[in-house]
Protein backbone atom coordinates (compact mmCIF):
# COMPACT_ATOMS: atom_id res chain seq x y z
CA UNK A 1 0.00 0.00 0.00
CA UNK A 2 3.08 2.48 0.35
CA UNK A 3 4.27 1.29 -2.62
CA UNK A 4 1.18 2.53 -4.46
CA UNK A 5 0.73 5.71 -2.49
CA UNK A 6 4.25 6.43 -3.32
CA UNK A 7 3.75 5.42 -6.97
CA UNK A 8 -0.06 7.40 -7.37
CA UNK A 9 1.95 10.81 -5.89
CA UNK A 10 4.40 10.74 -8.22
CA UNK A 11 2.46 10.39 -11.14
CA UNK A 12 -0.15 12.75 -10.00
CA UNK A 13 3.16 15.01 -9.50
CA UNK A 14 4.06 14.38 -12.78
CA UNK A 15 0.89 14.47 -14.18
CA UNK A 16 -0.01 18.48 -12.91
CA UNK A 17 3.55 19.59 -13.30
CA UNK A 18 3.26 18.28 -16.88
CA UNK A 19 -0.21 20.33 -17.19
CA UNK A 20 0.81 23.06 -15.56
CA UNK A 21 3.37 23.45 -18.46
CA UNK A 22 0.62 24.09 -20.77
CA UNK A 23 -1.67 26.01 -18.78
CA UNK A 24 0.68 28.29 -17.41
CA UNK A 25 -1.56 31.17 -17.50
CA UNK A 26 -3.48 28.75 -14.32
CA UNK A 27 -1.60 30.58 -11.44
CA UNK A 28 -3.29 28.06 -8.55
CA UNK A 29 -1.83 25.14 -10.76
CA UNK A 30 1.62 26.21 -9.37
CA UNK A 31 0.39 26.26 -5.85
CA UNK A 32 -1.47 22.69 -6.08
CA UNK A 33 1.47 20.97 -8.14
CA UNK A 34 3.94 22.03 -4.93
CA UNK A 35 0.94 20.77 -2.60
CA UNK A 36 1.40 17.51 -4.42
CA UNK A 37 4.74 17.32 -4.45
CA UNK A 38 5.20 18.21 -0.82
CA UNK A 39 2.61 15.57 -0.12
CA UNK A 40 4.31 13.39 -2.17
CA UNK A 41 7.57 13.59 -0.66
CA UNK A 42 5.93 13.44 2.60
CA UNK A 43 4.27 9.84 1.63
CA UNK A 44 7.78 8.58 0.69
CA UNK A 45 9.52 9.27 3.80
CA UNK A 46 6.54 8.15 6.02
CA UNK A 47 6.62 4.83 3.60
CA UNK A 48 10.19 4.76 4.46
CA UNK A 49 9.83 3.89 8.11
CA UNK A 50 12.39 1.73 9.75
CA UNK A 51 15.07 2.88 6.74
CA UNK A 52 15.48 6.28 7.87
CA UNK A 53 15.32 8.13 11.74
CA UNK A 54 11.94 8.23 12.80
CA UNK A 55 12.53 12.00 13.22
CA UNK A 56 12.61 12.45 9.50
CA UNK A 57 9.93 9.57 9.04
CA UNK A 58 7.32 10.35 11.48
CA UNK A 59 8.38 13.85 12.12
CA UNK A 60 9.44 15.63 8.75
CA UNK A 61 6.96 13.08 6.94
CA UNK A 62 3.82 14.17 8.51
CA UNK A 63 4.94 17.93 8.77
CA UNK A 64 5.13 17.67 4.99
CA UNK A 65 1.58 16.40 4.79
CA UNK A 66 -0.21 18.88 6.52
CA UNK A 67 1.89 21.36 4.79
CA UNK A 68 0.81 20.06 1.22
CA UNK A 69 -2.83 20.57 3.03
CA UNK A 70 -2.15 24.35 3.72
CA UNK A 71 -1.01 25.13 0.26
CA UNK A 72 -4.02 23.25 -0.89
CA UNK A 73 -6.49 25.13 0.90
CA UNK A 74 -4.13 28.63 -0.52
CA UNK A 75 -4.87 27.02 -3.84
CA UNK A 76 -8.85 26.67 -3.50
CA UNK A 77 -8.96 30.37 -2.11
CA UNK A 78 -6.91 32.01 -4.75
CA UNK A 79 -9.35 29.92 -7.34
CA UNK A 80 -12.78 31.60 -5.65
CA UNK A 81 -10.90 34.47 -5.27
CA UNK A 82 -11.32 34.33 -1.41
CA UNK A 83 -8.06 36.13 1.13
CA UNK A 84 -6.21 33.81 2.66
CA UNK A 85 -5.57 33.93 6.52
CA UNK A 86 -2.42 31.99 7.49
CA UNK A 87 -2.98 32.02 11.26
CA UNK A 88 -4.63 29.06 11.95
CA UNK A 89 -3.45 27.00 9.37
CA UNK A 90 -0.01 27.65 10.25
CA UNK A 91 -1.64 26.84 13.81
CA UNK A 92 -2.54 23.67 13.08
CA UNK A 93 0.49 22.65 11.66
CA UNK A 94 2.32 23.37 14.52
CA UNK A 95 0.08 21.87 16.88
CA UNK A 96 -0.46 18.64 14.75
CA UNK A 97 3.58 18.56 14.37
CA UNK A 98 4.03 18.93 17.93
CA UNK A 99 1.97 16.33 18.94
CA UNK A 100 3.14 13.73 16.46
CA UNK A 101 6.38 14.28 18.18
CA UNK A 102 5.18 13.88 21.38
CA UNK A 103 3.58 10.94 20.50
CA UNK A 104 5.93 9.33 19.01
CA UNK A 105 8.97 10.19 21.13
CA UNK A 106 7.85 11.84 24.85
CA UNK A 107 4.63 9.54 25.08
CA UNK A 108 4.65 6.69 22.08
CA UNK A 109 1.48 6.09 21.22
CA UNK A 110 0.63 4.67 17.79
CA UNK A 111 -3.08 4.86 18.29
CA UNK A 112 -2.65 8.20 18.99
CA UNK A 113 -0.71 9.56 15.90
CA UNK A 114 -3.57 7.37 13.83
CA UNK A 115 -5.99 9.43 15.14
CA UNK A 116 -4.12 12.73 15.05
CA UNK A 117 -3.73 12.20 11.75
CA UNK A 118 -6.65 11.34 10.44
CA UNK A 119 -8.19 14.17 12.60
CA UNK A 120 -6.75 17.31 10.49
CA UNK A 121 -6.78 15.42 7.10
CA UNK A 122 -11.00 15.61 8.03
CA UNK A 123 -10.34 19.40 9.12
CA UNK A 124 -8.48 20.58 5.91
CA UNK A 125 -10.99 18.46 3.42
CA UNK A 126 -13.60 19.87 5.33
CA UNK A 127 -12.26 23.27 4.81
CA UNK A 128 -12.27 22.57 1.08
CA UNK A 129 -15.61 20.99 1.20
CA UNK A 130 -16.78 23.93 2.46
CA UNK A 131 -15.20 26.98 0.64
CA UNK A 132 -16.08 25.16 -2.37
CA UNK A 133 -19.69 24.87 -2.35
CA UNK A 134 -19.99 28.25 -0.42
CA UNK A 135 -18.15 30.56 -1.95
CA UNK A 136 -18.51 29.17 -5.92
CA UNK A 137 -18.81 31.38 -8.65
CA UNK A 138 -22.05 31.26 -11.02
CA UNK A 139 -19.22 30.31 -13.81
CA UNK A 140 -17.72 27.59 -12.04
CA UNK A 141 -20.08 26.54 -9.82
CA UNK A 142 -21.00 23.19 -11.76
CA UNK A 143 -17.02 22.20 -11.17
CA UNK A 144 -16.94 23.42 -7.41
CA UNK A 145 -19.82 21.59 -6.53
CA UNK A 146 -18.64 18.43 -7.69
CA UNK A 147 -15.43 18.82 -5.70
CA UNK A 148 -16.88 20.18 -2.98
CA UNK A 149 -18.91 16.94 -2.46
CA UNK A 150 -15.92 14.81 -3.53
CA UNK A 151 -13.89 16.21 -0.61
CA UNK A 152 -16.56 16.71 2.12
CA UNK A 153 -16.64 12.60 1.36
CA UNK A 154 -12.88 12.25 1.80
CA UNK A 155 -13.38 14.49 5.02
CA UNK A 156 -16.17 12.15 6.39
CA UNK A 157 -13.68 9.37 5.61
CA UNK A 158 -11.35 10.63 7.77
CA UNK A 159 -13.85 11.02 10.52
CA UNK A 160 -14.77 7.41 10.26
CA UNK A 161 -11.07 6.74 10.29
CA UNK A 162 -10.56 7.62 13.52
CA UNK A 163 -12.57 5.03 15.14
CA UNK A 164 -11.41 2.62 13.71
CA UNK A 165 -10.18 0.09 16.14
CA UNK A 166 -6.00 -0.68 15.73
CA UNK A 167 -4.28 -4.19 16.85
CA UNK A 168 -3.22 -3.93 20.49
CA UNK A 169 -0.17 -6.20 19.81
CA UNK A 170 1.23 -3.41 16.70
CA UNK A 171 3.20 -1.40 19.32
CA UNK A 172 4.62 1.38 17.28
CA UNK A 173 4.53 -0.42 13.69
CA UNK A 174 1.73 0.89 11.51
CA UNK A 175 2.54 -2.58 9.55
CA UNK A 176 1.11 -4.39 12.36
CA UNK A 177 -1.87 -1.82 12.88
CA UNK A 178 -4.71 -4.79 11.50
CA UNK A 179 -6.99 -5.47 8.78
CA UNK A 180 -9.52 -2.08 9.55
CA UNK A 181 -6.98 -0.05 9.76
CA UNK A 182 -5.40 -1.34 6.36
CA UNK A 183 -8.25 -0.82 4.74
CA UNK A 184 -9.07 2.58 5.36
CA UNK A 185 -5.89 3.22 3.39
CA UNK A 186 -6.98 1.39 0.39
CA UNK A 187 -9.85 3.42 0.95
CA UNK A 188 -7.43 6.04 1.23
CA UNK A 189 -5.73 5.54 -1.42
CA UNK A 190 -8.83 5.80 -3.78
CA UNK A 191 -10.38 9.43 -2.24
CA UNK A 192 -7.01 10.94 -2.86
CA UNK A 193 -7.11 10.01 -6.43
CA UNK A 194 -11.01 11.26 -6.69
CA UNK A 195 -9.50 14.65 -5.05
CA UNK A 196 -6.41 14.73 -7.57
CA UNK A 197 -9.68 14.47 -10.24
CA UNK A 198 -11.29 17.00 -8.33
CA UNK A 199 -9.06 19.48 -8.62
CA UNK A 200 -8.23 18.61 -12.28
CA UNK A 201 -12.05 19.56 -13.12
CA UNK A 202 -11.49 22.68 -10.94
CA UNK A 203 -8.40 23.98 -13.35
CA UNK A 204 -10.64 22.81 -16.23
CA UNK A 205 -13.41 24.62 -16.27
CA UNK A 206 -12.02 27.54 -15.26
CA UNK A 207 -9.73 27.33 -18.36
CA UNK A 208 -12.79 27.16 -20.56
CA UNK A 209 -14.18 30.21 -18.66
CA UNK A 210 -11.22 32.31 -18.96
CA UNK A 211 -11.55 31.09 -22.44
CA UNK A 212 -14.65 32.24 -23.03
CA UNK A 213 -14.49 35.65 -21.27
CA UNK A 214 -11.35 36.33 -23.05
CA UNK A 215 -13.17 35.94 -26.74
CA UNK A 216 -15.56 38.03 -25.23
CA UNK A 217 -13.20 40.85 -23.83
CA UNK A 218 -11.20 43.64 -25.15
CA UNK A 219 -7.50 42.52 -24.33
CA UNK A 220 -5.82 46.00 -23.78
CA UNK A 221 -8.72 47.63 -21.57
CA UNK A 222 -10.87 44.58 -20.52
CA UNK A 223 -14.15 46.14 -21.19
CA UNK A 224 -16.68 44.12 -23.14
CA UNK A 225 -15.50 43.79 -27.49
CA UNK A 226 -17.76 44.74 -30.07
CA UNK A 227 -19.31 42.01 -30.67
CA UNK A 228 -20.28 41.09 -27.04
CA UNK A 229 -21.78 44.61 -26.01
CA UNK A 230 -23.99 43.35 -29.24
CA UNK A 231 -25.15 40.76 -27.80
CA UNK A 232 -25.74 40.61 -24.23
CA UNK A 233 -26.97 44.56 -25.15
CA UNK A 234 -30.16 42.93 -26.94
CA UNK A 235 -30.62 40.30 -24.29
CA UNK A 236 -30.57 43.01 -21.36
CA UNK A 237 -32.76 45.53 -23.77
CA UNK A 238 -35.03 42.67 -24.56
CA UNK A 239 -35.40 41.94 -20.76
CA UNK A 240 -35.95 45.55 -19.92
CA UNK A 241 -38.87 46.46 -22.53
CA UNK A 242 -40.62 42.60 -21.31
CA UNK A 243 -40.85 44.15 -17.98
CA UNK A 244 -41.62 47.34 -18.98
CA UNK A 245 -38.34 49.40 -17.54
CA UNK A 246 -36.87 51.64 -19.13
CA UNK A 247 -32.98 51.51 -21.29
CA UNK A 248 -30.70 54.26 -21.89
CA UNK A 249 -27.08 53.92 -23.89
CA UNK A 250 -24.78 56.16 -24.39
CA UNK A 251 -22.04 56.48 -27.00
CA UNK A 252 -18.54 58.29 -26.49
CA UNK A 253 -15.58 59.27 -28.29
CA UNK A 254 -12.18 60.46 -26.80
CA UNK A 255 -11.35 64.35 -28.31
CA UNK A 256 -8.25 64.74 -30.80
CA UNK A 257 -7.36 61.26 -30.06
CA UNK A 258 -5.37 60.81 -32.93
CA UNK A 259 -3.17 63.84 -32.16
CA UNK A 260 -2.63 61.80 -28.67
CA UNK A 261 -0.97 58.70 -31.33
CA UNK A 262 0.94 61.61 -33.43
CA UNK A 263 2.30 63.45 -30.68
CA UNK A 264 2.95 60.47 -27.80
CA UNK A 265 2.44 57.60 -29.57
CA UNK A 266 0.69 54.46 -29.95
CA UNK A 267 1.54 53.40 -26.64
CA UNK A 268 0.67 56.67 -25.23
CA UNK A 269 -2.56 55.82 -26.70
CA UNK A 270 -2.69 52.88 -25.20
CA UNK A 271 -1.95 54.08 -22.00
CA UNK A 272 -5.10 56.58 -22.61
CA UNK A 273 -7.70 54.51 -23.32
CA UNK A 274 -6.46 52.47 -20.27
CA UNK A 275 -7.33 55.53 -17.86
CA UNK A 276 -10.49 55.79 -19.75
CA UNK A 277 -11.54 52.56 -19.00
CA UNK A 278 -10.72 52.92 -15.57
CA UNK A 279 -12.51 56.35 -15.03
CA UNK A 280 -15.38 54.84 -16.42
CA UNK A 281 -15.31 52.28 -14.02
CA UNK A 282 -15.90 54.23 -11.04
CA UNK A 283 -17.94 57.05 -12.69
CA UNK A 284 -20.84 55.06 -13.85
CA UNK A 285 -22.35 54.14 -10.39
CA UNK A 286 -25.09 51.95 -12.16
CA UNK A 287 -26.26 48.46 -11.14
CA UNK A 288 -25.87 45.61 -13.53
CA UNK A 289 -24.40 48.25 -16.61
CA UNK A 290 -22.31 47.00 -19.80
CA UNK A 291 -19.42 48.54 -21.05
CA UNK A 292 -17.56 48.30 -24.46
CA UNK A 293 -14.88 49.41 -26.08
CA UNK A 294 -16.93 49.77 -29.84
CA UNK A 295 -13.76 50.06 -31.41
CA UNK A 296 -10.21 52.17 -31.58
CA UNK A 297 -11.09 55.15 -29.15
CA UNK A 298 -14.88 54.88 -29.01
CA UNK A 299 -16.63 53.68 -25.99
CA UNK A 300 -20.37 51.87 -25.34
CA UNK A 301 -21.99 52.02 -22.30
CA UNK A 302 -25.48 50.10 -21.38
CA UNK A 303 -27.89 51.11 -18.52
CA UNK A 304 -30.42 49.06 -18.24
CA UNK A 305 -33.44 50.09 -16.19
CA UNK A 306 -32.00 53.89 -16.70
CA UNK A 307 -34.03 56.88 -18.01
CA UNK A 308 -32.76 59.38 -19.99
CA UNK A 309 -31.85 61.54 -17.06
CA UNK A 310 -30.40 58.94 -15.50
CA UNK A 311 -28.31 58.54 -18.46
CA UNK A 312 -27.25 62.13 -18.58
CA UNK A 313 -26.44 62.03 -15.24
CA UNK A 314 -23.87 59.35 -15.58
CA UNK A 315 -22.75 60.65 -18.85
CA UNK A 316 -21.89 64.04 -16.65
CA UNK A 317 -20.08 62.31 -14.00
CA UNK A 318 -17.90 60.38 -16.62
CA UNK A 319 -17.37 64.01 -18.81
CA UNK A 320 -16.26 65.35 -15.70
CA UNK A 321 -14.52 62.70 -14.10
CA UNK A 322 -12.69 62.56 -17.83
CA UNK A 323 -11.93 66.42 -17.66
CA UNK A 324 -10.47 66.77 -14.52
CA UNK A 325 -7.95 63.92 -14.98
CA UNK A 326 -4.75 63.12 -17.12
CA UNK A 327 -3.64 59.91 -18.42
CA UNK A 328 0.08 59.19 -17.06
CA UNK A 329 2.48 57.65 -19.50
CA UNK A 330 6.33 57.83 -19.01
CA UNK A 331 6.58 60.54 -16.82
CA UNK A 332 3.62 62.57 -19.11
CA UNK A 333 0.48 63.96 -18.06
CA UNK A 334 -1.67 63.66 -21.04
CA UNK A 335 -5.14 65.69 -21.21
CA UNK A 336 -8.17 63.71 -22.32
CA UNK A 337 -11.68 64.63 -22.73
CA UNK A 338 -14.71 62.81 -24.37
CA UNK A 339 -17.97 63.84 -26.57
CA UNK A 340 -21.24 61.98 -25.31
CA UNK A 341 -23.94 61.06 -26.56
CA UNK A 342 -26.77 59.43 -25.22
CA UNK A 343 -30.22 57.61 -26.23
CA UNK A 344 -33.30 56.07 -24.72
CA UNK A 345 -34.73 53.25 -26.05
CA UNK A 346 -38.80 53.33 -27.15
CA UNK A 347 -41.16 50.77 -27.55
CA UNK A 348 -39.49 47.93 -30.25
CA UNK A 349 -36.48 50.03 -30.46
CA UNK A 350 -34.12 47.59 -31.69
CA UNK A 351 -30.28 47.91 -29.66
CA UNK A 352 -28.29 48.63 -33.37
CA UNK A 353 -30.83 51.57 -33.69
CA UNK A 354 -30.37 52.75 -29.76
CA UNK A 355 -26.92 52.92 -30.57
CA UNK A 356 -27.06 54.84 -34.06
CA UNK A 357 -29.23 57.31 -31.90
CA UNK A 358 -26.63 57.29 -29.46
CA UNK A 359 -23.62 58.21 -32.11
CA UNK A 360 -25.74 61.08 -33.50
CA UNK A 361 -25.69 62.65 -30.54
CA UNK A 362 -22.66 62.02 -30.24
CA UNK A 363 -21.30 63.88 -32.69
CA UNK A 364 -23.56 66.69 -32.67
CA UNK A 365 -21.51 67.30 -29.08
CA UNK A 366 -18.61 67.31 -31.21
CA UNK A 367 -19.98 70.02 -33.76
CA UNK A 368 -20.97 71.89 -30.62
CA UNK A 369 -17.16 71.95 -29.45
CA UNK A 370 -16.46 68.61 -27.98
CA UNK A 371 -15.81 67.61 -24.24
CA UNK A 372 -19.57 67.79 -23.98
CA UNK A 373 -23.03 65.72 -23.91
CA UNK A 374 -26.05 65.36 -26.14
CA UNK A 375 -28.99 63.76 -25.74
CA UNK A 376 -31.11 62.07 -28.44
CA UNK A 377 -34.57 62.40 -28.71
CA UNK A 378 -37.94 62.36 -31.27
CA UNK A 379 -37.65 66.23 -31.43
CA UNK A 380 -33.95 65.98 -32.34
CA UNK A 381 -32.25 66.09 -29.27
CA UNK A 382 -31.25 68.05 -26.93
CA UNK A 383 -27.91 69.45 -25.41
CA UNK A 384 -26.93 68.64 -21.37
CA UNK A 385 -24.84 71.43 -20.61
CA UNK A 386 -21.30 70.53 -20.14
CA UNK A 387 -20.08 72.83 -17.35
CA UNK A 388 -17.31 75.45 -17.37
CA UNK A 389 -14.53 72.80 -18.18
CA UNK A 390 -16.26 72.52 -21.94
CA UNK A 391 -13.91 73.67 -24.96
C-alpha cells in the first residue's frame, strides 16, 4: 500500500507539473502541483519507516503532509478568489507537528498519531468541502460543486477513520496496525485520487471560462469587445422592454485622439484609453451596466433600467470625471476629454438603432465643441450642458 501511495503521488506530480506546463496562465496550478509534491515527498519518507530516523519519518513526513494541506487550501482560495488567513493554518500545523512528536517520542502512542492524523486530514478536506460549495462562482459553480462533495466525502472518511479500532499487539509499527486499519488506506488511497480528479475539473473549467471571457473581452482595456456589447446589449434591452423598464445607452468618443498617437504615440494611446476605461469604471455608479470598447477610441456604455436623465447624469459624472484627470504615461500627463452622446430606447427600439441614436448625438456634441453631452430624442435632441470645463 506504500508502494502505491508512493507510486499514485508521483504520477499525480508528474501528471499536474506536466499540465501546468501548458496552462501556465493557471496561477493556482503552481500552488497545487507544490501541494502535491510536498505531499508526495511526505508519503515517501513516512513509507520509508524503519530505513530512515523516525525524526525524518514520522516527524518531517507528517509535517510535509499537513503542509501540502495548507497550500491546498491557498490554492482553493486564490481559485474563488477568497483572502487567505495563514494564522490558523499555520496553527494547526504546529500543533499537529508537535503532537506527532510527542507521540511518538515523549509519550509513544501509535493509536494516537492514527488518530491525530486522520483528525486534520477531516479538518483541511472539510475546509475545502466547504469553501467550495460556499463561496462558488455562477461560472464555475458546476465544477466546485462536484469537488466540494468529492472532498466533504474524503473528510467524512477521515472522521470514520478515527474510530477505527487498531491491533493492540502493533506497538509502534503501523505494519502491524490490522486489517480495519489497512483498509481505510486502500480506501485512502482511492479518495485521494477522486480529489487529484477534483481538482483537475477545478483547473478545467475555469480554463474554458477564462476562455470564453477572453473571446468576449477587449484585451488591452478589458471592457466588453464589439461584438459582445452586441449581444448581451439585446438580451438586457429585450429583458428591460418585457418588464416594462426603461434603457438608456450612451455612446462616447475620446477628443483629438489621434493627435494623442501623433504626438505620444501608440503606446501613449494605449496608456489613454487604459485611464479611460478605468474612469469609467468608477464614474458610472449603475447596477448591472455593460461597457464596451466599440472600437479604436470609441466607448459603449449600457444602462439598463436607466431613463434618460439617468443617463445624462452618468454621462456628466464620466465628462467630468474625464476632464479633470490626465492619463500618465512615461513621466507625461496627457489631457483627455470625451464627446457623449446618449439615447433612450422606445417601444421595439431595436439595440443597433439605440446605438445609431446614441452616435448622432454624439457627434452633434462634437460640432458643438467637444468635451460635452447630447442627448437624443424624437424632437432631435437636446444638449446637457457641459459645465465650465467645456472647450
Amino acid at each position: 500500500m506504500t508502494i502505491v501511495s508512493l507510486l499514485m503521488g508521483i504520477a499525480a506530480s508528474v501528471g499536474f507539473t506536466s499540465l501546468m506546463a501548458v496552462m501556465n496562465t493557471q496561477k493556482v496550478l503552481r500552488i497545487w502541483v507544490a501541494s502535491i509534491w510536498i505531499n508526495t515527498l511526505g508519503i515517501t519518507l513516512i513509507g520509508l519507516r524503519n530505513h530512515i530516523p523516525d525524526v525524518l519519518s514520522i516527524v518531517l513526513g507528517n509535517g510535509l503532509l499537513v503542509t501540502g494541506n495548507i497550500l491546498t487550501l491557498r490554492g482553493i482560495k486564490q481559485h474563488l478568489g477568497r483572502p487567505m488567513r495563514w494564522r490558523w493554518p499555520i496553527l494547526l500545523a504546529l500543533v499537529y507537528t508537535g503532537a506527532i512528536a510527542w507521540f511518538a517520542f515523549g509519550t509513544p502512542n501509535l493509536g494516537a498519531r492514527l488518530l491525530a492524523g486522520s483528525l486534520q486530514a477531516m479538518a483541511f478536506n472539510l475546509a475545502y468541502a466547504y469553501l467550495l460549495l460556499r463561496y462558488a462562482e455562477p461560472d464555475i459553480r458546476k465544477s466546485c460543486r462536484i469537488a466540494g462533495v468529492v472532498l466533504l466525502v474524503n473528510g467524512l472518511f477521515y472522521l470514520v477513520r478515527s474510530f477505527v479500532p487498531m491491533n493492540p499487539e502493533a506497538s509502534q509499527n503501523l505494519m502491524l496496525a490490522g486489517v480495519p486499519v489497512a483498509a481505510t488506506y486502500v480506501i485512502g488511497i482511492l479518495t485521494t485520487l477522486a480529489s487529484y480528479f477534483a481538482l483537475l475539473q477545478l483547473i478545467t473549467e475555469r480554463l474554458m471560462v477564462d476562455l470564453r471571457r477572453a473571446a468576449r473581452t477587449d484585451g488591452l482595456t478589458g471592457l466588453l469587445n464589439r461584438s459582445a456589447i452586441v449581444a448581451e446589449g439585446r438580451e438586457a434591452l429585450e429583458r428591460c422592454q418585457e418588464r416594462g423598464q426603461s434603457f438608456a445607452l450612451m455612446i462616447f468618443d475620446l477628443d483629438y485622439f489621434k493627435q494623442i498617437n501623433d504626438r505620444w504615440g501608440h503606446d501613449a494611446g494605449d496608456a489613454v484609453l487604459r485611464h479611460v476605461s478605468q474612469q469609467l469604471r468608477e464614474a458610472i455608479q449603475w447596477p448591472h451596466y455593460l461597457s464596451s470598447r466599440y472600437g479604436g477610441e470609441e466607448f459603449v456604455v449600457a444602462l439598463p433600467g436607466a431613463t434618460l436623465d439617468q443617463g445624462l447624469a452618468a454621462a456628466e459624472r464620466l465628462r467630468h470625471a474625464l476632464a479633470h484627470s490626465h492619463a500618465r504615461f512615461s513621466n507625461q500627463s496627457i489631457p483627455v476629454t470625451a464627446s457623449i452622446g446618449v439615447a433612450v430606447a422606445r417601444s421595439g427600439t431595436r439595440f443597433e438603432h439605440l446605438v445609431r441614436q446614441a452616435d448622432h448625438a454624439m457627434y452633434r456634441s462634437k460640432s458643438d465643441g467637444r468635451n460635452g453631452v447630447s442627448a437624443a430624442d424624437d424632437l432631435g435632441g437636446r444638449l446637457a450642458q457641459a459645465g465650465d470645463s467645456r472647450c
